[in-house]
Protein backbone atom coordinates (compact mmCIF):
# COMPACT_ATOMS: atom_id res chain seq x y z
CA UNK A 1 199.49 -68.70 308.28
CA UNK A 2 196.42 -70.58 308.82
CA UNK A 3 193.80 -68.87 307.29
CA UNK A 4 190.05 -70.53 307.49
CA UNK A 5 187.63 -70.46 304.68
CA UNK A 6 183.85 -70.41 304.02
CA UNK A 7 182.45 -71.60 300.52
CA UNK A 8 179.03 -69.73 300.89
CA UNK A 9 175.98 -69.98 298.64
CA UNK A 10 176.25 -74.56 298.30
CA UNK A 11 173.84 -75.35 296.15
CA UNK A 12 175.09 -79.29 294.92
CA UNK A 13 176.93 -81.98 296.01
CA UNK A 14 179.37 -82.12 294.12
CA UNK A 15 180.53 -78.25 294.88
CA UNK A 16 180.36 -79.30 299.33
CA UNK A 17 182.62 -82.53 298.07
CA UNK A 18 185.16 -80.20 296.75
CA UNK A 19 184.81 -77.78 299.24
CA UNK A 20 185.06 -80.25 302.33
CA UNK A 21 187.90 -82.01 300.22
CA UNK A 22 189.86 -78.93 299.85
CA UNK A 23 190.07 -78.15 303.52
CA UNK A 24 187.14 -75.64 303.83
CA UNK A 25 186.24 -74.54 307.42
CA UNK A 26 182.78 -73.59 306.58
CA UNK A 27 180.00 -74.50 304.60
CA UNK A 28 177.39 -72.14 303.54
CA UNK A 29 173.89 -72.49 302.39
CA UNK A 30 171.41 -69.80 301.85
CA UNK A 31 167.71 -69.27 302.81
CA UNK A 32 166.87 -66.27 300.57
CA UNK A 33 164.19 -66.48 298.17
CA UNK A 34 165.57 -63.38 295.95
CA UNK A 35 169.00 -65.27 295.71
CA UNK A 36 170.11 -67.68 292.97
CA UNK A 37 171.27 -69.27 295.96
CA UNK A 38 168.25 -70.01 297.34
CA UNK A 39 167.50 -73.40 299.24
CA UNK A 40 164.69 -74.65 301.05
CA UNK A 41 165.24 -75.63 304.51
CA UNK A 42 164.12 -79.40 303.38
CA UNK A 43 166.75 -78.99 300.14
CA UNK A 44 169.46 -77.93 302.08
CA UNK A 45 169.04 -80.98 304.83
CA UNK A 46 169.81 -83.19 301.68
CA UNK A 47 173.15 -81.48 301.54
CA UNK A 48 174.12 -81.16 304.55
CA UNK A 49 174.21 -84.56 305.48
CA UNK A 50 177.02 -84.68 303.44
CA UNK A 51 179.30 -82.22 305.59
CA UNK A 52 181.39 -84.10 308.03
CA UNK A 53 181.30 -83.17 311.79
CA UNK A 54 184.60 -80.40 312.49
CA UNK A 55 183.10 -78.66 309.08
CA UNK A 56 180.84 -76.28 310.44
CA UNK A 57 177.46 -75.89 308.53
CA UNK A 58 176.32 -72.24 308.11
CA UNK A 59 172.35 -70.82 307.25
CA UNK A 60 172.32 -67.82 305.05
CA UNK A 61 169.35 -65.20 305.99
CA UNK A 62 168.42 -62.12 305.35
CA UNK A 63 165.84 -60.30 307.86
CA UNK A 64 164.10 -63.35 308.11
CA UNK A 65 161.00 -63.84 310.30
CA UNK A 66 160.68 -66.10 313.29
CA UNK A 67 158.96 -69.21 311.86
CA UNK A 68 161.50 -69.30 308.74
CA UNK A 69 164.33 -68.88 310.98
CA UNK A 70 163.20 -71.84 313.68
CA UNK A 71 162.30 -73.87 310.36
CA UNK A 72 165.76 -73.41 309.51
CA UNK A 73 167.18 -74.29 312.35
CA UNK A 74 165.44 -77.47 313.20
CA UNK A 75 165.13 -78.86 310.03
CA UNK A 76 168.52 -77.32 307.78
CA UNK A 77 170.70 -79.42 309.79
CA UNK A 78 172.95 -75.89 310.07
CA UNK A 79 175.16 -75.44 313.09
CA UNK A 80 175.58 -71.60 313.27
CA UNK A 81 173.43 -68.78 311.52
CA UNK A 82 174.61 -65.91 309.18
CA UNK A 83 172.49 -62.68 309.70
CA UNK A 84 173.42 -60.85 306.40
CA UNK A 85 170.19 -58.07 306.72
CA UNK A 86 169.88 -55.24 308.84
CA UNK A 87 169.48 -57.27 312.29
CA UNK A 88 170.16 -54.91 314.97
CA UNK A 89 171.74 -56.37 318.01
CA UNK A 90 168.70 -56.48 319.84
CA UNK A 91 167.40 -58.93 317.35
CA UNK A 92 170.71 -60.50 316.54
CA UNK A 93 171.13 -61.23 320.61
CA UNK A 94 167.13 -62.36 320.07
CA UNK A 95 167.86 -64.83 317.25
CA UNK A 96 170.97 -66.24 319.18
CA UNK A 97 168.68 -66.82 322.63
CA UNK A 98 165.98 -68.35 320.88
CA UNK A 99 167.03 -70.65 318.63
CA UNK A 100 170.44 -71.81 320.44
CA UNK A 101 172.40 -71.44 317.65
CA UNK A 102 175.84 -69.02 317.41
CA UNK A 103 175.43 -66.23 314.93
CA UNK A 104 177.67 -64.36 312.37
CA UNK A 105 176.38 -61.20 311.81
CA UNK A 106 177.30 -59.49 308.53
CA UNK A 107 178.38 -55.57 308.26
CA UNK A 108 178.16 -53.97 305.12
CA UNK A 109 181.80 -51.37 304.39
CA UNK A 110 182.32 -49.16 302.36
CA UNK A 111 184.02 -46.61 304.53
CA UNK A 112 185.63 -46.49 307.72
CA UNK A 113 182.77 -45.06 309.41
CA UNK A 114 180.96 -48.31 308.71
CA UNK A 115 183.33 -50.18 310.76
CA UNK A 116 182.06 -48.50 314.31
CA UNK A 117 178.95 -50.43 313.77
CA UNK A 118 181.01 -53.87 315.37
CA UNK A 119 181.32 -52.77 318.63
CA UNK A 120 177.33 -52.90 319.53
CA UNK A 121 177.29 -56.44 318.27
CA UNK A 122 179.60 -57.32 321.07
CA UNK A 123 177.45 -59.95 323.11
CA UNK A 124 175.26 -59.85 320.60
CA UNK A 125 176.83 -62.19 317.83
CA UNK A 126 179.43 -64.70 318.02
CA UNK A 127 181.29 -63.80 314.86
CA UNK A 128 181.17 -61.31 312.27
CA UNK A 129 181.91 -60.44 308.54
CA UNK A 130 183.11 -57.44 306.79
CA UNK A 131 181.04 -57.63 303.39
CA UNK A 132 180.71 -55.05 300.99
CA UNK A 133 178.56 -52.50 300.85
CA UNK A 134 175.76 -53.72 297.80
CA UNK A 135 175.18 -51.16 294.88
CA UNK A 136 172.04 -48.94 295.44
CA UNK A 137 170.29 -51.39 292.75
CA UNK A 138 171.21 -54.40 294.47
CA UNK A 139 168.48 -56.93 295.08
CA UNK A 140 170.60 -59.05 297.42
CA UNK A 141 173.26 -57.83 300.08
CA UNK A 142 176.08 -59.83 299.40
CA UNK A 143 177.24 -62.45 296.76
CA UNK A 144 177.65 -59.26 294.44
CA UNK A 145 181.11 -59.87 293.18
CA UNK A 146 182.18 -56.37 294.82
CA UNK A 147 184.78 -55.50 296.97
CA UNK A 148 185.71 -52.56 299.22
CA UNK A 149 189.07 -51.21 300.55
CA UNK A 150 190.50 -53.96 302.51
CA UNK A 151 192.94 -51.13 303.94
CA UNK A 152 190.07 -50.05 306.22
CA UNK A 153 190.87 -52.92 308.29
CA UNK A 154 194.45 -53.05 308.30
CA UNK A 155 195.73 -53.06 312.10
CA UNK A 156 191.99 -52.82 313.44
CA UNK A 157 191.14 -55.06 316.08
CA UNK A 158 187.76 -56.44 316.88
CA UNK A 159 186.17 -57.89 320.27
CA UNK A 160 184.91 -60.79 317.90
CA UNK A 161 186.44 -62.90 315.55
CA UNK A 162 185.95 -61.54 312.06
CA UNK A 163 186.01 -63.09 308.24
CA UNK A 164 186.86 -60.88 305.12
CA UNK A 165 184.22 -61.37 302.26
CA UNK A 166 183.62 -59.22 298.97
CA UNK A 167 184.69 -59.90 295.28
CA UNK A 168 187.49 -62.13 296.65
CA UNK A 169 188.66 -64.90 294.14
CA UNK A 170 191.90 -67.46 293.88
CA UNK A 171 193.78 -64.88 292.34
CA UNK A 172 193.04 -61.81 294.97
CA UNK A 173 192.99 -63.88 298.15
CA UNK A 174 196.78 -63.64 298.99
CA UNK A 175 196.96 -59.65 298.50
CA UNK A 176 193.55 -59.30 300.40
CA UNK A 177 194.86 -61.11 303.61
CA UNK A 178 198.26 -59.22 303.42
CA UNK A 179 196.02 -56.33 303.23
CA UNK A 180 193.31 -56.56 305.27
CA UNK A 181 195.01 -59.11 307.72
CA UNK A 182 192.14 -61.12 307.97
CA UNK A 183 192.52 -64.54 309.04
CA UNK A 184 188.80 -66.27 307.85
CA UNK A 185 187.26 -65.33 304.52
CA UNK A 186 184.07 -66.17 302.72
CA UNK A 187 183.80 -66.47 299.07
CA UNK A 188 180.51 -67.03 296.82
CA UNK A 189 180.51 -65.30 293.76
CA UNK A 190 184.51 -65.90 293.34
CA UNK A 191 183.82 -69.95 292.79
CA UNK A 192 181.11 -69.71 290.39
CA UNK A 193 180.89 -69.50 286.47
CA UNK A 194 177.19 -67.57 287.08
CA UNK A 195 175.61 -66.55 290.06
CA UNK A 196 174.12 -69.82 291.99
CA UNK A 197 176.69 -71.83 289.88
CA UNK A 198 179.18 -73.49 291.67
CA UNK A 199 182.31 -74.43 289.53
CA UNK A 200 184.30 -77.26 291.82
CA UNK A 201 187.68 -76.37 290.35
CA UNK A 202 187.44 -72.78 291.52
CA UNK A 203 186.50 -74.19 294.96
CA UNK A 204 189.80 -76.34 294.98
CA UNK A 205 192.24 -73.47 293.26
CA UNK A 206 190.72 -70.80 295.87
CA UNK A 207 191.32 -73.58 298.59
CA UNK A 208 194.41 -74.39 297.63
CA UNK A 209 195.42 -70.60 297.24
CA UNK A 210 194.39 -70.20 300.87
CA UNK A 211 196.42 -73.63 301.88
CA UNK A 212 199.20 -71.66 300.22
CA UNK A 213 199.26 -68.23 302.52
């Protein structure tokens, strides 16, 4: 089994080195100034450069406004954009239009009634993730080290194609495909040794663990 994966929340170069290195599909950096994450669209040009074409370069954001979001896209050097707020898919379909870009949109679970919420971003989005629902505390909606029941999406099918994010790690990945049956997954928190703090041999074990499946 193939399965693709997206190192989110890039921060250095030497993390996207192991990450392209190690096969990674994806390449995530984040525009969100309450995450440790956080990049500025001029900071994150720097790294991108260094993400070869046939890696595809993703931009983090959260409900962002207009002139952040065409910032980002004409100056990030990103190739597709991650809506991880509470976009509708008015304004997902909006962001998509304007800016020419393909979208992920992110869908916080924690139950199965959460899952429903896909089918409206049909048309709207080009791909979508199944994150975790955030504690009520949270100040950020993902990158929380939390997972929820992967069984929710065992034998579900989706109109789009779908990655599996949430608390997942080197050791967890194999038992949360099998689960879930997801065939792309993000990870952030899972390669770090703090949050924002990229650890390049977690990046190549959690590569190599997905090489593996």
């Amino acid at each position: 089994m193939t399965i693709d994966v997206k190192i989110c929340g890039l921060t250095d170069a030497a993390a996207i080195e192991a990450a392209v290195e190690g096969g990674a599909a994806m390449c995530g950096f984040v525009f969100f100034p309450v995450s440790p994450r956080n990049l500025t669209p001029e900071a994150a040009a720097k790294l991108t450069k260094g993400v070869p074409e046939g890696v595809i370069r993703v931009g983090l954001t959260v409900d962002a406004d207009d002139a952040l979001l065409a910032e980002i896209a004409s100056v990030a050097g990103v190739d597709m954009l991650q809506l991880h707020g509470s976009e509708t898919p008015e304004r997902t379909a909006e962001v998509r239009d304007r800016l020419g870009l393909p979208v992920m949109k992110v869908l916080p679970v924690q139950g199965p009634d959460d899952l429903a919420a896909a089918e409206a971003y049909e048309g709207a989005a080009d791909k979508l993730m199944f994150d975790a629902k955030p504690p009520e505390d949270a100040t950020r909606p993902g990158g929380n080290a939390r997972a929820f029941d992967w069984r929710l999406l065992r034998d579900r099918t989706f109109a789009l194609p779908w990655l599996l994010a949430g608390g997942l790690t080197a050791e967890n990945l194999a038992q949360a495909v099998k689960t879930s049956g997801a065939v792309a997954v993000d990870v952030s928190s899972g390669v770090e040794d703090a949050p924002g703090v990229k650890n390049a041999d977690k990046i190549r074990a959690f590569l190599a663990a997905a090489a593996a499946l």
